[in-house]
N, C-alpha and C. Protein backbone atom coordinates (compact mmCIF):
# COMPACT_ATOMS: atom_id res chain seq x y z
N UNK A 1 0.82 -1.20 0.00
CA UNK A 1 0.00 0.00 0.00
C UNK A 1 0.86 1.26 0.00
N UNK A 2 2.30 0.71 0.92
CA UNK A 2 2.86 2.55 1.24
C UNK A 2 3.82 2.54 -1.34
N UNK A 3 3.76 1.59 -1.53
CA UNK A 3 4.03 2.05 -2.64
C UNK A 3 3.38 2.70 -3.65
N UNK A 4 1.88 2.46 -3.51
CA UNK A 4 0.71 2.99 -4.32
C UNK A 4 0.64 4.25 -3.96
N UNK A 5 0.71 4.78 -2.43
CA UNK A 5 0.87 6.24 -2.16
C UNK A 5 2.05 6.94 -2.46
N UNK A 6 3.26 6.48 -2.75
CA UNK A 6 4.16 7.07 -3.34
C UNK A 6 4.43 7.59 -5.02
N UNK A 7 3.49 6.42 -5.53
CA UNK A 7 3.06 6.65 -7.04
C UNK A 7 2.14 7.93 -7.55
N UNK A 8 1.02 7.86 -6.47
CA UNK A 8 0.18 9.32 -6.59
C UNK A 8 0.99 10.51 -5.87
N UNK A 9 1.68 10.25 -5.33
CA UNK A 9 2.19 11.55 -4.96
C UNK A 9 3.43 12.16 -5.39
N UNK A 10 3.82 11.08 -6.24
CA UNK A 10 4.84 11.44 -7.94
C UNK A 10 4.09 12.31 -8.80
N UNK A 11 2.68 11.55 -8.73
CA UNK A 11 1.77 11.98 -10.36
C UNK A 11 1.43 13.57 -9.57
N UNK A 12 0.99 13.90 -8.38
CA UNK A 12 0.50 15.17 -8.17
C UNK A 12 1.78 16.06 -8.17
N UNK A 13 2.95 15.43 -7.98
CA UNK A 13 4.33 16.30 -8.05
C UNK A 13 4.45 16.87 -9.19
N UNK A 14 4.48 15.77 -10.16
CA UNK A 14 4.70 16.51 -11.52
C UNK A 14 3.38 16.85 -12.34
N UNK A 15 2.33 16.72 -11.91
CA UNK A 15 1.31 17.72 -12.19
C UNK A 15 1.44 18.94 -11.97
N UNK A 16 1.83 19.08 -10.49
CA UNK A 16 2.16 20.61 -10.19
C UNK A 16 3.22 21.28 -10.64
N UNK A 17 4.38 20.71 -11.40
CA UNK A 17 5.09 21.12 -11.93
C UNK A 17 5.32 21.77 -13.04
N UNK A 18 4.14 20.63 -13.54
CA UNK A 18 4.05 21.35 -15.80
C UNK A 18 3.10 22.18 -14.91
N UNK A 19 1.71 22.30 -14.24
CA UNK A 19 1.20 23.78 -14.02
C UNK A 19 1.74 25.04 -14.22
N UNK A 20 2.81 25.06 -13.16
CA UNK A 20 3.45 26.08 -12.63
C UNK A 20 4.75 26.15 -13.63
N UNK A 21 5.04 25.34 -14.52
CA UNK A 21 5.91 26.11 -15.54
C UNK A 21 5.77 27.14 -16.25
N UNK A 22 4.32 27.66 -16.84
CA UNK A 22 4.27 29.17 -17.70
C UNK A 22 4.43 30.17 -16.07
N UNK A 23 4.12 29.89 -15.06
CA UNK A 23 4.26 30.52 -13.84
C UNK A 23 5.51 30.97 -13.76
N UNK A 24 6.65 30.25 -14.19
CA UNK A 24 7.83 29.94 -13.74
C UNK A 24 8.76 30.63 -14.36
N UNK A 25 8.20 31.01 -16.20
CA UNK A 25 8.64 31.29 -16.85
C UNK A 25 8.52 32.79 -16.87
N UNK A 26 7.00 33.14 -16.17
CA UNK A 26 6.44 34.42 -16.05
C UNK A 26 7.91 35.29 -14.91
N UNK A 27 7.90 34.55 -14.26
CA UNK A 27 8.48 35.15 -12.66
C UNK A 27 9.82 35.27 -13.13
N UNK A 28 10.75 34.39 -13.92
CA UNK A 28 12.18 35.36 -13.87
C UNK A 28 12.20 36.81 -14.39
N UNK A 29 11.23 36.82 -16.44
CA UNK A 29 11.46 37.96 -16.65
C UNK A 29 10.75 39.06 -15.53
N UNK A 30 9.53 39.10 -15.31
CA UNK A 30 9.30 39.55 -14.41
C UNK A 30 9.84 40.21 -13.18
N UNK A 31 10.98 39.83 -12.56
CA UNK A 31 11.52 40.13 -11.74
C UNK A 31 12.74 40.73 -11.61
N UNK A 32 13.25 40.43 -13.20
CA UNK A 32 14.30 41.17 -13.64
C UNK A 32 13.64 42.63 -14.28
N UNK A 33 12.35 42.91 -14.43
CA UNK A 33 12.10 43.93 -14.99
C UNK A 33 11.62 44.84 -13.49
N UNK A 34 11.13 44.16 -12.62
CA UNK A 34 11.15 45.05 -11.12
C UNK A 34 12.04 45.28 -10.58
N UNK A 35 13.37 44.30 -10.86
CA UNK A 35 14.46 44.66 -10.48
C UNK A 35 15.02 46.27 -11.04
N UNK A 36 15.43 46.25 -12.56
CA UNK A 36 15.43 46.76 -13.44
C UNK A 36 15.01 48.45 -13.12
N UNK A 37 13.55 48.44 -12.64
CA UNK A 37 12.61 49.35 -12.54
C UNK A 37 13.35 50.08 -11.20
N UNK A 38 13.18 49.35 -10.16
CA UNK A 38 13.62 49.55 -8.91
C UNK A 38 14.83 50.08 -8.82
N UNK A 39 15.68 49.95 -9.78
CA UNK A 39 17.13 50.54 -9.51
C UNK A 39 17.51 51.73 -10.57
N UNK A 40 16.69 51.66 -11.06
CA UNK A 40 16.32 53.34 -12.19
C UNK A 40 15.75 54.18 -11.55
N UNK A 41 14.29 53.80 -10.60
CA UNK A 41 13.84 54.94 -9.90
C UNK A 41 14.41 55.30 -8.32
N UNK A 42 15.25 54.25 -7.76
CA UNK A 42 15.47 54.17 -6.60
C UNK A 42 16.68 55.27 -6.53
N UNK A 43 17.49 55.00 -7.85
CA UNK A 43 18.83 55.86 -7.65
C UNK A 43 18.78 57.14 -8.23
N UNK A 44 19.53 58.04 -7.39
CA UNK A 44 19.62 59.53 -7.43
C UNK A 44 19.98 59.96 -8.70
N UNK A 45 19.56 61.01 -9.26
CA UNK A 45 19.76 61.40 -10.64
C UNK A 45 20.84 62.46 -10.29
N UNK A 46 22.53 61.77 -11.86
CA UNK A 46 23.42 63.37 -11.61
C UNK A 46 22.88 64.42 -12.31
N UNK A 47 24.03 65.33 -11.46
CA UNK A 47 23.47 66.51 -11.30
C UNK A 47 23.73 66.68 -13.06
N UNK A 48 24.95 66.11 -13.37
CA UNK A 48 25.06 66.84 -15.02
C UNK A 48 23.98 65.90 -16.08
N UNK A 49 23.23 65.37 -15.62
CA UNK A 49 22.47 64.25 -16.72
C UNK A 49 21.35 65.33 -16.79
N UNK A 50 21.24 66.76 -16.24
CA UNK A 50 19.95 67.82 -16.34
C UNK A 50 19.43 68.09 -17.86
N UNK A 51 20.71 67.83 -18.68
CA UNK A 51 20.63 68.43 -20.10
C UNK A 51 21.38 69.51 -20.07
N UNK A 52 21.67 70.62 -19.20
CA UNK A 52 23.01 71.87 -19.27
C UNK A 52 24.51 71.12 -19.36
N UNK A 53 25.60 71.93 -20.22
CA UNK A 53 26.53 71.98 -20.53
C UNK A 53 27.25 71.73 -19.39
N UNK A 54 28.34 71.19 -18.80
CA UNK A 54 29.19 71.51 -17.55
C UNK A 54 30.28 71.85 -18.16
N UNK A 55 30.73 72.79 -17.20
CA UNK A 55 32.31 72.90 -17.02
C UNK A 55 32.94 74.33 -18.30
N UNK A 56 31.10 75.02 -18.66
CA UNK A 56 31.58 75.91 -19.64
C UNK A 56 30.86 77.31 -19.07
N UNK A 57 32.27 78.12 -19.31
CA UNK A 57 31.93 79.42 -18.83
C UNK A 57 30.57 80.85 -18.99
């Protein structure tokens, strides 16, 4: 009997697995684009990236 329960609980393993693969696939780019996001708006803007000239009289 304990082998028949090990067989279904293979088949629900890799059921849940192909599920959660477009999941899986969603979440890296995903997270590289919040990453991405997060470190463009998080960091301080220089002062010379304003669009004015530096360093001219």
């Amino acid at each position: 009997m304990a082998d028949h329960d090990y067989h279904w609980t293979d088949h629900v393993r890799m059921a849940a697995v192909f599920a959660l693969l477009p999941a899986m696939a969603f979440i890296g780019p995903l997270t590289a684009i919040l990453g991405l996001a997060i470190v463009l708006f998080a960091l301080p803007e220089d002062e010379s990236s304003n669009g004015n000239p530096t360093g001219t009289a």
